[in-house]
Protein backbone atom coordinates (compact mmCIF):
# COMPACT_ATOMS: atom_id res chain seq x y z
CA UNK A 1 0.00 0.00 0.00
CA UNK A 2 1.47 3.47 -0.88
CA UNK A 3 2.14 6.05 1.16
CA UNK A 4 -0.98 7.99 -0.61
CA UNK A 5 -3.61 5.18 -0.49
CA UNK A 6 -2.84 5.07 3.21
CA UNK A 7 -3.69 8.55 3.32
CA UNK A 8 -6.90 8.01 1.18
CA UNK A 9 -8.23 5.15 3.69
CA UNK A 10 -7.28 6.62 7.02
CA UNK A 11 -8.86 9.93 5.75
CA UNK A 12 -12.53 7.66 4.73
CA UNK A 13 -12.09 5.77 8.24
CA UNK A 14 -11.92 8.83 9.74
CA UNK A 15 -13.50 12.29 8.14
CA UNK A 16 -12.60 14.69 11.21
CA UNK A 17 -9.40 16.50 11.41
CA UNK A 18 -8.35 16.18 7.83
CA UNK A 19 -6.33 19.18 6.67
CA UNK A 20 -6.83 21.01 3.40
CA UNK A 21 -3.27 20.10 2.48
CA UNK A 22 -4.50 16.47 2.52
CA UNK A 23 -7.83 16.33 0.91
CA UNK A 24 -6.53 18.66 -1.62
CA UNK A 25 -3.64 15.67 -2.19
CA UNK A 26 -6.29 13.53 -2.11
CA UNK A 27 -8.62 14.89 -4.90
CA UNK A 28 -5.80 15.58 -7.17
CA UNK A 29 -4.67 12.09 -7.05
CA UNK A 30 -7.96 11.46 -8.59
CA UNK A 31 -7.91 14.09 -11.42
CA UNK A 32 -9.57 17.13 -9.99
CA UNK A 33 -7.39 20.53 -10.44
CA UNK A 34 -7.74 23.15 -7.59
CA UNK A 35 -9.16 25.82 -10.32
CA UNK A 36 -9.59 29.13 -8.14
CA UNK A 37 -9.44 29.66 -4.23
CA UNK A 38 -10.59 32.95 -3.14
CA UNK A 39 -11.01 33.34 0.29
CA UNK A 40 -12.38 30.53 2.52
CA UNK A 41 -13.99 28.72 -0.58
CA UNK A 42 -11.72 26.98 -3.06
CA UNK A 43 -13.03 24.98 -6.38
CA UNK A 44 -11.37 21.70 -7.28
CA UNK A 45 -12.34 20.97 -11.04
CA UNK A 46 -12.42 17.35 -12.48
CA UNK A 47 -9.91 17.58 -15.40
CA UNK A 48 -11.74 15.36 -17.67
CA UNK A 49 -15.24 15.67 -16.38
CA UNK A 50 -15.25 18.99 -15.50
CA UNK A 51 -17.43 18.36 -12.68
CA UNK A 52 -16.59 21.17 -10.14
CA UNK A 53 -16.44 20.61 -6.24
CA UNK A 54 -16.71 23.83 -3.73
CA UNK A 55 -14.29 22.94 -0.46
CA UNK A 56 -14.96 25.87 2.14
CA UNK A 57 -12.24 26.21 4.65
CA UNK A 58 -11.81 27.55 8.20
CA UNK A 59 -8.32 27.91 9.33
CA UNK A 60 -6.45 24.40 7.53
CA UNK A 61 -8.86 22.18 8.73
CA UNK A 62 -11.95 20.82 6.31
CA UNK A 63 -15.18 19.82 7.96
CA UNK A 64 -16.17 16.12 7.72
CA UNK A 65 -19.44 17.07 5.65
CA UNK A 66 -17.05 18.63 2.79
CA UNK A 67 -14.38 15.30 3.42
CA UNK A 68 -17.12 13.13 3.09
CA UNK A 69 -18.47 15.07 -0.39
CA UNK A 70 -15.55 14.96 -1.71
CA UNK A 71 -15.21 11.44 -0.80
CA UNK A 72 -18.54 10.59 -2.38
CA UNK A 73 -17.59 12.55 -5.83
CA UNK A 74 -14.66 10.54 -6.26
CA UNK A 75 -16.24 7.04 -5.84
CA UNK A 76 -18.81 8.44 -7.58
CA UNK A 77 -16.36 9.35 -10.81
CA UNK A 78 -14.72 6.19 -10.18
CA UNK A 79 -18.04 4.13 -10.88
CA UNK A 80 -18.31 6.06 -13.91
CA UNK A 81 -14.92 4.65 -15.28
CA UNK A 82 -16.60 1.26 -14.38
């Protein structure tokens, strides 16, 4: 297992805490492109896709609602490829 798929599981065992630095990691591993971030509000964009994901931010933490939508648009991209 590499050192970023242990990232990846311990982040979906676990959606509290996660850092932006990580989930960012996380979603580009999986194609998405940070595309502007303004602000608190940043927008990851699929580079294929170009489905678009809005991750809000309060100091470098993410809260587990916007880990676990981000989660849920890449399985969701990865059934796709199915």
């Amino acid at each position: 297992m590499t050192k970023k798929s242990k990232r990846e599981e311990r982040i979906r065992n676990n959606p509290k805490g996660v850092s932006f630095d990580d989930l960012r990691g996380i979603l580009e591993n999986h194609g998405f492109e940070l595309d502007h971030g303004e602000g608190s509000h940043n927008v990851f964009i699929h580079e294929k896709t170009r489905k678009s994901l809005t991750i809000p931010k309060s100091g470098n933490e993410v809260k587990p609602v916007y880990v676990k939508q981000a989660l849920a648009a890449i399985d969701e991209l990865e059934d796709e490829d199915d």
